[in-house]
N, C-alpha and C. Protein backbone atom coordinates (compact mmCIF):
# COMPACT_ATOMS: atom_id res chain seq x y z
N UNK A 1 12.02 -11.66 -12.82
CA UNK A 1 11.78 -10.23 -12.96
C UNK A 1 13.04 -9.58 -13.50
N UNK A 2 12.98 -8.64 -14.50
CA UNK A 2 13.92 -8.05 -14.99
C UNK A 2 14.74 -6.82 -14.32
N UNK A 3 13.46 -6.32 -13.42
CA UNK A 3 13.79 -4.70 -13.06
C UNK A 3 15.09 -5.02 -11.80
N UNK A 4 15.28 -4.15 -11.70
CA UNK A 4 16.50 -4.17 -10.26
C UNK A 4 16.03 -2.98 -9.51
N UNK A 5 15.69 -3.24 -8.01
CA UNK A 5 15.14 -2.58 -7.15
C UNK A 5 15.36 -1.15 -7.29
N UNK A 6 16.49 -0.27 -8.14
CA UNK A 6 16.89 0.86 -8.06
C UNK A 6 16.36 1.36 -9.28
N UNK A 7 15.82 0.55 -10.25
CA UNK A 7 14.70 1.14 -11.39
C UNK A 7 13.65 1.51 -11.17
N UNK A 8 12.93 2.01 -11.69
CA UNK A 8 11.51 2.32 -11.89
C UNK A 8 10.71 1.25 -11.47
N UNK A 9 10.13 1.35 -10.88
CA UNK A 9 9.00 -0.24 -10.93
C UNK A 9 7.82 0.48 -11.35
N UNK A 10 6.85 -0.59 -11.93
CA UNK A 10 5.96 -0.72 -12.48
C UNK A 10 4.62 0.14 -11.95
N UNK A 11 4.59 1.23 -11.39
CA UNK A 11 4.01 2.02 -10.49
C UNK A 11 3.86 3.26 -10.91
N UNK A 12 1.96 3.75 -10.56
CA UNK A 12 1.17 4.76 -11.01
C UNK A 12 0.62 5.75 -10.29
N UNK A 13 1.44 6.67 -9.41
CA UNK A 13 0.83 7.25 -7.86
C UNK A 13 -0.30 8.66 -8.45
N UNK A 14 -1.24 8.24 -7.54
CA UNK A 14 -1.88 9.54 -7.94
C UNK A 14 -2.62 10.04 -6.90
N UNK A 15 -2.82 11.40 -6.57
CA UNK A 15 -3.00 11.83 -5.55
C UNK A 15 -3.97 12.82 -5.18
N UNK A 16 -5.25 12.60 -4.66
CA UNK A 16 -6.06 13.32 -4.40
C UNK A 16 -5.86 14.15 -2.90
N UNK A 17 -4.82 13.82 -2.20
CA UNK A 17 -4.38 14.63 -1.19
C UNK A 17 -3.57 15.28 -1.63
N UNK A 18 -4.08 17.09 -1.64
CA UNK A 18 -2.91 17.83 -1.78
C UNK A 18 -2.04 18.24 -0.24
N UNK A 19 -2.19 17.59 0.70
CA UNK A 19 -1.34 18.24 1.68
C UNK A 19 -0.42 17.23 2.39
N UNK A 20 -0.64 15.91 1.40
CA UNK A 20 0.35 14.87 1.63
C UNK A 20 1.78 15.05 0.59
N UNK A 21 2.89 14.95 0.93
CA UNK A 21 4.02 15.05 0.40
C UNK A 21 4.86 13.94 0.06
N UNK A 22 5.01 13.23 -0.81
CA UNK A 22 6.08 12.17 -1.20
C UNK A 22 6.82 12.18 -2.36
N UNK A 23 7.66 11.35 -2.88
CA UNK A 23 8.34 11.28 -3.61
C UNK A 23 7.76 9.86 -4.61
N UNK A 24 7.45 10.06 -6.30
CA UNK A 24 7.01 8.66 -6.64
C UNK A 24 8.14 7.23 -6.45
N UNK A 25 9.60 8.02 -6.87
CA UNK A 25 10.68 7.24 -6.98
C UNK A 25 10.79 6.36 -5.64
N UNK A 26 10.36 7.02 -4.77
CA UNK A 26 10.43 6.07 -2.98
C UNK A 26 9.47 4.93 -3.18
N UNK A 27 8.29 5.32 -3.66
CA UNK A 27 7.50 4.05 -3.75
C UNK A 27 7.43 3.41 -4.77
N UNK A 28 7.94 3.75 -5.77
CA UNK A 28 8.28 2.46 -7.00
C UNK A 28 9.31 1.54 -6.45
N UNK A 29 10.48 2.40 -5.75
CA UNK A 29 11.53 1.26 -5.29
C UNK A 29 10.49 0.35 -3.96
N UNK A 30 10.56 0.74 -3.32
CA UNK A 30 9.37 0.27 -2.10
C UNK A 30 8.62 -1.27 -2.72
N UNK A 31 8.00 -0.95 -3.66
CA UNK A 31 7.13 -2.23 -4.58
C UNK A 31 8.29 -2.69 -5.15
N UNK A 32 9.52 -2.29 -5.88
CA UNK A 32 10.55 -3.11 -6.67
C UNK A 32 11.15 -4.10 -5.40
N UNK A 33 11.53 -3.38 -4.91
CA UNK A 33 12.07 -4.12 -2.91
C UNK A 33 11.54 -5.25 -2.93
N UNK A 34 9.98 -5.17 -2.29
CA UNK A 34 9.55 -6.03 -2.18
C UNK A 34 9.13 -7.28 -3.38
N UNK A 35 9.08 -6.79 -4.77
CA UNK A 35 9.05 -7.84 -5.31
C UNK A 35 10.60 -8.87 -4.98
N UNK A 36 11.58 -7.80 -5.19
CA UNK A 36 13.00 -8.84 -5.52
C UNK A 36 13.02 -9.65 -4.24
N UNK A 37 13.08 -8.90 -2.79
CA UNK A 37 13.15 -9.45 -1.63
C UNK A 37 12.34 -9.86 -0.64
N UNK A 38 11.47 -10.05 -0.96
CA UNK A 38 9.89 -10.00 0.11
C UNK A 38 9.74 -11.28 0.16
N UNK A 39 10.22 -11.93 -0.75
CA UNK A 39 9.58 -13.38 -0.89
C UNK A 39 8.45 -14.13 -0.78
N UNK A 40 7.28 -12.81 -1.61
CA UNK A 40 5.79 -13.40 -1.70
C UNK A 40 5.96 -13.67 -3.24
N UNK A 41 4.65 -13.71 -3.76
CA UNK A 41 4.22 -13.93 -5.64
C UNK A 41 3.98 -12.71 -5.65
N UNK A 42 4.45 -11.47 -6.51
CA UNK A 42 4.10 -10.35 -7.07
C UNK A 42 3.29 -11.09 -7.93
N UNK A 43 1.94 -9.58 -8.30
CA UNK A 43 1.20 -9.91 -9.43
C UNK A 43 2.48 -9.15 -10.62
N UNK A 44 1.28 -10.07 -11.70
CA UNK A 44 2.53 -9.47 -13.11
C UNK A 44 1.65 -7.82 -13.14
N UNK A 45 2.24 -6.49 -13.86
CA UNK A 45 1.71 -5.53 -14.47
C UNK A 45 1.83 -4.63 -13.74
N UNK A 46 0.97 -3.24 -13.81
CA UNK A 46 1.08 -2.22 -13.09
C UNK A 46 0.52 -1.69 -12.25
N UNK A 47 1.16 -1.41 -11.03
CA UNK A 47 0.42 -1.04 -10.05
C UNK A 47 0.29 0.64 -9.70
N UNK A 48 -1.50 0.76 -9.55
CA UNK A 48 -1.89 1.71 -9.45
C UNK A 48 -2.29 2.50 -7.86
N UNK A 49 -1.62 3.52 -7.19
CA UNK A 49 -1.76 3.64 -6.18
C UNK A 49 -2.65 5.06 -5.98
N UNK A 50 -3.78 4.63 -5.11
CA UNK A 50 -4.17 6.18 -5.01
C UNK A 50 -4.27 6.98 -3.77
N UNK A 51 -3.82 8.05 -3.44
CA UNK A 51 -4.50 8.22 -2.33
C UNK A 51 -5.40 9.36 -2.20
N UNK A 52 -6.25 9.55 -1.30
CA UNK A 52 -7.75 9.61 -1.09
C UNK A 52 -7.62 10.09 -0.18
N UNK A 53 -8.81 11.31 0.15
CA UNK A 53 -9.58 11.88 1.39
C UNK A 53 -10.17 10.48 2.32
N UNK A 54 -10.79 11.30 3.42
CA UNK A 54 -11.20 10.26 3.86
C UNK A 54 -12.77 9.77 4.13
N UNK A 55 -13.75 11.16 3.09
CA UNK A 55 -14.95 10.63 2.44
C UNK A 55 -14.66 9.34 0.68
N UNK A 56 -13.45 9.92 -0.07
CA UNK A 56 -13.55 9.14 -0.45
C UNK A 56 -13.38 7.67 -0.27
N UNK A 57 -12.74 7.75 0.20
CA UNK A 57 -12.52 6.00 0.90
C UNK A 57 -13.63 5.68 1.67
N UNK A 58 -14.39 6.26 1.75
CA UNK A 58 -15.20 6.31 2.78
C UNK A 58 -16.87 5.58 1.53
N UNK A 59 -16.47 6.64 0.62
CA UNK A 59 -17.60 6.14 -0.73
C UNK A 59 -17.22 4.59 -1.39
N UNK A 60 -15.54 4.78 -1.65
CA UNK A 60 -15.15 3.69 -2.34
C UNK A 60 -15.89 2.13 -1.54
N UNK A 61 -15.51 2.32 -0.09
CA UNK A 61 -15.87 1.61 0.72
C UNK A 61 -17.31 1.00 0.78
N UNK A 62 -17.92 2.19 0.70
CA UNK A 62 -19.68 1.76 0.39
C UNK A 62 -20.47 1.07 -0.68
N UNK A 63 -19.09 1.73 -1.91
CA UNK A 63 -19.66 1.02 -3.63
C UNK A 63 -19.24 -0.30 -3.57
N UNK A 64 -18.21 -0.24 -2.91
CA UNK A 64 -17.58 -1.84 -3.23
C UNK A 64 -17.59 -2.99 -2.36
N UNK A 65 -18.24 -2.58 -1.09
CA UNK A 65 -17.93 -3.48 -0.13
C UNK A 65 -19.18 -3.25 0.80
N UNK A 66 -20.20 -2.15 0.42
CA UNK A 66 -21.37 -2.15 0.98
C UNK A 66 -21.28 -1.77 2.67
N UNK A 67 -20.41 -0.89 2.83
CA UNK A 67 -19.84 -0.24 4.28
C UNK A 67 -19.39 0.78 3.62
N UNK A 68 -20.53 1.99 4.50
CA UNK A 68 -20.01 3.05 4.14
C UNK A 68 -19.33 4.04 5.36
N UNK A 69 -18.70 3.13 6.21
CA UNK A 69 -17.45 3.45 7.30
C UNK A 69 -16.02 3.94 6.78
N UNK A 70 -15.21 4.84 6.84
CA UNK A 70 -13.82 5.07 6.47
C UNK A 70 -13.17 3.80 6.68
N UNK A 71 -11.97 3.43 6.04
CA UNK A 71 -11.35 2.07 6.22
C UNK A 71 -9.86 3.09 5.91
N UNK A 72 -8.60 2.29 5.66
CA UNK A 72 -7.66 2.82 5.97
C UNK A 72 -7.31 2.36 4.22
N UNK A 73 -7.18 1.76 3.46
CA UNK A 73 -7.01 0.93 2.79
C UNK A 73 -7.92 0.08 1.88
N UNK A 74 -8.06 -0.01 0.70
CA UNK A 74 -8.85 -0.84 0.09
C UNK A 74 -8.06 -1.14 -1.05
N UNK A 75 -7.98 -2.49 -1.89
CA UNK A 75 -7.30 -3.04 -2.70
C UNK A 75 -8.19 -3.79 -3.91
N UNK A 76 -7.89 -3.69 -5.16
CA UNK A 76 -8.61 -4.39 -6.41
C UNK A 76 -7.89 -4.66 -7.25
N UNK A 77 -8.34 -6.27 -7.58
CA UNK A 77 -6.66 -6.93 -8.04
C UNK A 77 -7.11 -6.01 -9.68
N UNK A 78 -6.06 -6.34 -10.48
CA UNK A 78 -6.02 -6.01 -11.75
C UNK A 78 -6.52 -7.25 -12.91
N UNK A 79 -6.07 -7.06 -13.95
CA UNK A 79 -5.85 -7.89 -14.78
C UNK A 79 -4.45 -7.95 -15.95
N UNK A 80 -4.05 -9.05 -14.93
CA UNK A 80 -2.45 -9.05 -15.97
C UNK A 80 -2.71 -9.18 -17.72
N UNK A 81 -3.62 -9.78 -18.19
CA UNK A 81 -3.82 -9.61 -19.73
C UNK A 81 -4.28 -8.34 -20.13
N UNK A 82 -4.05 -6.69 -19.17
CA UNK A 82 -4.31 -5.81 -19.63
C UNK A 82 -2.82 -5.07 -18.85
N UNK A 83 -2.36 -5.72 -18.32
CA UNK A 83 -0.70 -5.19 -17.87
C UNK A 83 -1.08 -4.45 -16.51
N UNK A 84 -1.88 -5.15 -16.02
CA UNK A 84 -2.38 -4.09 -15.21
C UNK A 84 -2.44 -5.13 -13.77
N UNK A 85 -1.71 -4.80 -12.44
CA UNK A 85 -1.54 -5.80 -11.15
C UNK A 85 -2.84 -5.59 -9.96
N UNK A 86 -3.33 -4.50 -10.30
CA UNK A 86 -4.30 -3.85 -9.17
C UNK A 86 -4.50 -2.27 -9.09
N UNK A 87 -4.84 -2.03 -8.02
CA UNK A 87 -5.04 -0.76 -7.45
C UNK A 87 -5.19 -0.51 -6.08
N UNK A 88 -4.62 0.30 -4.84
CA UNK A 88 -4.63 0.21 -3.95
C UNK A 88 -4.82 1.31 -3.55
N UNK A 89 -6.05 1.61 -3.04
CA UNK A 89 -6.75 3.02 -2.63
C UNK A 89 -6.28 3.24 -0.75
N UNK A 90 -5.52 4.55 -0.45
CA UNK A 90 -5.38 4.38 0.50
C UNK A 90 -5.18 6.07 0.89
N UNK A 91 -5.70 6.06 2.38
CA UNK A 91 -6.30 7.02 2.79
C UNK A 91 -5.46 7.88 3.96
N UNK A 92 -4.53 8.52 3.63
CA UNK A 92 -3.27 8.82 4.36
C UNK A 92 -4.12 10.05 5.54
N UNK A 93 -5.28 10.62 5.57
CA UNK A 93 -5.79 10.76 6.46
C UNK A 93 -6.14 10.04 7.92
N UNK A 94 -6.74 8.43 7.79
CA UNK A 94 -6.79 8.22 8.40
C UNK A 94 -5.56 7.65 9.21
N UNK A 95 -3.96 6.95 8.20
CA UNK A 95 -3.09 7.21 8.49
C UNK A 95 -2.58 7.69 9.75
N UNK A 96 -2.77 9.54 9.62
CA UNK A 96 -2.52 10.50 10.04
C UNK A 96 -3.10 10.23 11.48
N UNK A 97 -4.31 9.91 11.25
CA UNK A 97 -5.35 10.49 12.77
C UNK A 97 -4.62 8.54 14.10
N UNK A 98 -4.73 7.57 12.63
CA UNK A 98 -3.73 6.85 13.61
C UNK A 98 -2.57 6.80 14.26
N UNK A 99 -1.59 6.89 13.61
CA UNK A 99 -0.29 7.41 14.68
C UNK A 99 -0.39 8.50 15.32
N UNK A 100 -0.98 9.74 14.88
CA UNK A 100 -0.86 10.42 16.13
C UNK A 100 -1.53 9.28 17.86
N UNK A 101 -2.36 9.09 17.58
CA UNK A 101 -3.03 8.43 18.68
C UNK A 101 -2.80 7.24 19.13
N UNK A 102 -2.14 6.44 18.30
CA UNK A 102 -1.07 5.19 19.16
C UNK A 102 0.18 5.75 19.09
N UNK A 103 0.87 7.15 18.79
CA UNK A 103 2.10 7.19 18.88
C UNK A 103 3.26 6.94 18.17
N UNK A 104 2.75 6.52 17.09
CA UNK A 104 3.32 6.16 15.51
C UNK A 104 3.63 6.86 14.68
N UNK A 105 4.96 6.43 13.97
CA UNK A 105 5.21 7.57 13.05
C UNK A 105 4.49 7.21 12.12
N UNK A 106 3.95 8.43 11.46
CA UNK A 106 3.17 8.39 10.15
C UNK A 106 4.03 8.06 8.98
N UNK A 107 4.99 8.54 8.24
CA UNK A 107 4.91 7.78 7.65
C UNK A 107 5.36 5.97 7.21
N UNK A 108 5.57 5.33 8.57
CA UNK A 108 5.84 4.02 8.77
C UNK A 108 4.48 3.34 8.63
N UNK A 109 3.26 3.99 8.97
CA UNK A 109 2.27 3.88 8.85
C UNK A 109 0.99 3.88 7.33
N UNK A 110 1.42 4.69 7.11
CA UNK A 110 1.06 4.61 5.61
C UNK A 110 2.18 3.99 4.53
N UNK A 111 3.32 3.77 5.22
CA UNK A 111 3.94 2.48 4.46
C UNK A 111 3.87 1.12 4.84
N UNK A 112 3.10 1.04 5.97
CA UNK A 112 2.46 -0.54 5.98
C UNK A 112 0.90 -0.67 5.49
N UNK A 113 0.39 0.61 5.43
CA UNK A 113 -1.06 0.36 4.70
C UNK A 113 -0.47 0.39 3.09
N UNK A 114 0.18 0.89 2.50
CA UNK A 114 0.89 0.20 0.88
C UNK A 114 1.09 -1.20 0.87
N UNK A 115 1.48 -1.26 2.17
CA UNK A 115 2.47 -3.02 2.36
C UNK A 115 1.13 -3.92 1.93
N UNK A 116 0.18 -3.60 3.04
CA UNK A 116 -0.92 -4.31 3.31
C UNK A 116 -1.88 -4.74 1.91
N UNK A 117 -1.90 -3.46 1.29
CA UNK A 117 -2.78 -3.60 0.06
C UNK A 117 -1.71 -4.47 -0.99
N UNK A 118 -0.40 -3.79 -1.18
CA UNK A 118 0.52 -5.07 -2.06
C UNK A 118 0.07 -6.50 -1.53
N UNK A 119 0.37 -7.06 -0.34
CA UNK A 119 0.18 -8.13 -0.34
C UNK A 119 -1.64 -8.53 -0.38
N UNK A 120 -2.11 -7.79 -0.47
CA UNK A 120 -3.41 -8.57 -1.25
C UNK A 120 -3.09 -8.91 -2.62
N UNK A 121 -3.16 -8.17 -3.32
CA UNK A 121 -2.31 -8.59 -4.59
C UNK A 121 -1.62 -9.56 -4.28
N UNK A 122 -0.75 -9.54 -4.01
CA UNK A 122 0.17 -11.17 -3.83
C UNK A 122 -0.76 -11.73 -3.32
N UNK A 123 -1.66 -12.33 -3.05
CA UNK A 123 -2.97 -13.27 -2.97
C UNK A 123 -3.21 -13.71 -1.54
N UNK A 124 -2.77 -12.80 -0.91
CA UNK A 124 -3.12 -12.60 0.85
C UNK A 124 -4.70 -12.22 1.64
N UNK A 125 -4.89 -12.80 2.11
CA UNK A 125 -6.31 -12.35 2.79
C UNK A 125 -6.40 -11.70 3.88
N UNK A 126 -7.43 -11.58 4.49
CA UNK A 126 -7.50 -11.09 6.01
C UNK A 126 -8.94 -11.05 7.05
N UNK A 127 -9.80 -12.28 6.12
CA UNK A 127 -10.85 -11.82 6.70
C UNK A 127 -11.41 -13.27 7.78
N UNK A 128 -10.57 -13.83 7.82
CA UNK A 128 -10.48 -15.48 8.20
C UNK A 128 -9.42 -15.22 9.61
N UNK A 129 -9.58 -15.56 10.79
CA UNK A 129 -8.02 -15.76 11.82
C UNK A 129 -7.33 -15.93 11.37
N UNK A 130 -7.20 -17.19 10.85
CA UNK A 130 -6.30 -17.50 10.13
C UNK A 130 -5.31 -17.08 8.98
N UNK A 131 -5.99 -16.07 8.63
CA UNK A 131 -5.38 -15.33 7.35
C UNK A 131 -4.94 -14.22 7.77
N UNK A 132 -5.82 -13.88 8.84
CA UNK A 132 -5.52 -12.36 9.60
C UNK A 132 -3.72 -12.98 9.92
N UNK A 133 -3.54 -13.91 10.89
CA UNK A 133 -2.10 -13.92 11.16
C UNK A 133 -1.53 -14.61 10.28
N UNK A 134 -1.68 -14.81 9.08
CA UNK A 134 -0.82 -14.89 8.20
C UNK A 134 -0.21 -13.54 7.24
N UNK A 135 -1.66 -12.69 7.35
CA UNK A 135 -1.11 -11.45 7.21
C UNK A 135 -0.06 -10.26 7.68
N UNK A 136 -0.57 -10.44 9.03
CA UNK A 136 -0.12 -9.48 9.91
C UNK A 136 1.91 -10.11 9.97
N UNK A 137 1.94 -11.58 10.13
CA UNK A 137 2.92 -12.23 9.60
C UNK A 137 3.44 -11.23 8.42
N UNK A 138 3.12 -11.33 7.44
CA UNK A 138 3.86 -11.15 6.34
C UNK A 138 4.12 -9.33 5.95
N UNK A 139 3.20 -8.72 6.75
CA UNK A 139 3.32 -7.60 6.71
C UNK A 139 4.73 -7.18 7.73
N UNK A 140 4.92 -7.99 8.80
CA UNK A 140 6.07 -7.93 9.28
C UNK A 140 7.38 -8.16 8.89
N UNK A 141 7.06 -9.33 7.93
CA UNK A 141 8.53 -9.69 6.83
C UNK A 141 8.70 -8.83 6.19
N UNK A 142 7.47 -7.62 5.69
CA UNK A 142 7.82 -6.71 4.17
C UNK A 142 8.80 -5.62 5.00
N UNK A 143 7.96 -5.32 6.10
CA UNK A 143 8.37 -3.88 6.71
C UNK A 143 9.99 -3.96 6.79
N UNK A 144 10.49 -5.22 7.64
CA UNK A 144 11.34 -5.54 7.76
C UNK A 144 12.61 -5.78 6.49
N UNK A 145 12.06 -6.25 5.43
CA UNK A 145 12.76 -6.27 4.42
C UNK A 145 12.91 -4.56 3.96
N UNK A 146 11.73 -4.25 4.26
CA UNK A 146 12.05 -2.25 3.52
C UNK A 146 12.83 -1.59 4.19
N UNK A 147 13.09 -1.74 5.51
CA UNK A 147 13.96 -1.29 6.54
C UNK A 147 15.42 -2.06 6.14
N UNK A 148 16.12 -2.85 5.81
CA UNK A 148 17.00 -3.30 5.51
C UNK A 148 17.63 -3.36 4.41
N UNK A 149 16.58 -3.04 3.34
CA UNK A 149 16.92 -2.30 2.44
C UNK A 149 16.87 -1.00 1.70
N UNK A 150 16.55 -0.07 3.20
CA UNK A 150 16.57 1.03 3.15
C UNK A 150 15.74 1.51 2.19
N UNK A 151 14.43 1.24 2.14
CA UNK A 151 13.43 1.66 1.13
C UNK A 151 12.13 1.74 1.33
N UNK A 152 12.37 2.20 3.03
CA UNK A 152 11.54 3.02 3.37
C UNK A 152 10.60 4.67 2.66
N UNK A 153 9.96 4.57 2.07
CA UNK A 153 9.31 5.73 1.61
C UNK A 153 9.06 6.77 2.82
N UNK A 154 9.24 7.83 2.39
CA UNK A 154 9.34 9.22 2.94
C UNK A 154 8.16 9.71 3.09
N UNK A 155 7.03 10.02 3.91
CA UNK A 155 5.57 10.83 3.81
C UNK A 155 5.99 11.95 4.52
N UNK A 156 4.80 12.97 4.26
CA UNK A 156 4.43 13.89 5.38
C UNK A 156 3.23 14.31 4.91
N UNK A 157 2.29 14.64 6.02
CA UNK A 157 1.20 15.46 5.78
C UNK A 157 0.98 16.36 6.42
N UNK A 158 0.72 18.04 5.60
CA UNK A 158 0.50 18.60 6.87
C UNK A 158 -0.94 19.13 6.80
N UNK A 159 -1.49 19.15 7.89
CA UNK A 159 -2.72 19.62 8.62
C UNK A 159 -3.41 21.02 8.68
């Protein structure tokens, strides 16, 4: 990889929550981080991040996966022969309604639902035991690597 964690990474934020607050530069480094130091397979190309109400995720959920329940997160790989790594639809609402209620900071929270959808892309599963704790595994290495390299992304939402 050419980029160095303090460049731009390859990242497309777009935001259908207007009462969520971030910075794009936090989460391009965030994905650069983890490619240099995470020590999974980044996909090649660009990653597209969206975030969403929590009917839409709620629709996305129904078109694509035939559950039309809110989910926190949903991920669709890309195609690198169009420069393109995925897309990771994620729903900083429900986010929200989770840490308040286990006690969590939000935005540590919606930076492990980013984590979560990156490593699908990196070719991670979760729907197997087995994959579940290989996940939950590796979602612990990312967090940990973002915390140490101080590239933790910044949220807020307000209500």
């Amino acid at each position: 990889m050419n980029e160095s964690p303090n460049e731009s990474k390859r990242v497309s934020v777009n935001s259908l929550c207007p009462a969520l607050s971030f910075n794009d530069q936090e989460i391009e480094r965030m994905f650069a981080i983890l490619d240099e130091f995470g020590r999974f397979d980044p996909p090649a190309g660009e990653i597209s991040i969206a975030f969403v109400s929590k009917s839409e995720i709620s629709r996305i959920h129904e078109v694509f996966m035939q559950n039309d329940s809110p989910t926190d997160v949903i991920t669709f790989s890309g195609d690198p022969d169009d420069g393109t790594a995925g897309e990771i639809c994620v729903c900083p609402t429900i986010a929200q309604s989770y840490a308040k209620e286990n006690d969590k900071d939000f935005a540590e929270e919606l930076t492990l639902y980013l984590t979560h959808g990156y490593l699908h892309l990196c070719g991670f599963e979760d729907i197997e035991d087995d994959d579940k704790i290989e996940m939950r595994n590796a979602e612990q290495v990312a967090l940990k690597t973002l915390v140490e390299q101080r590239a933790m992304p910044n949220f807020s939402l307000r209500l």
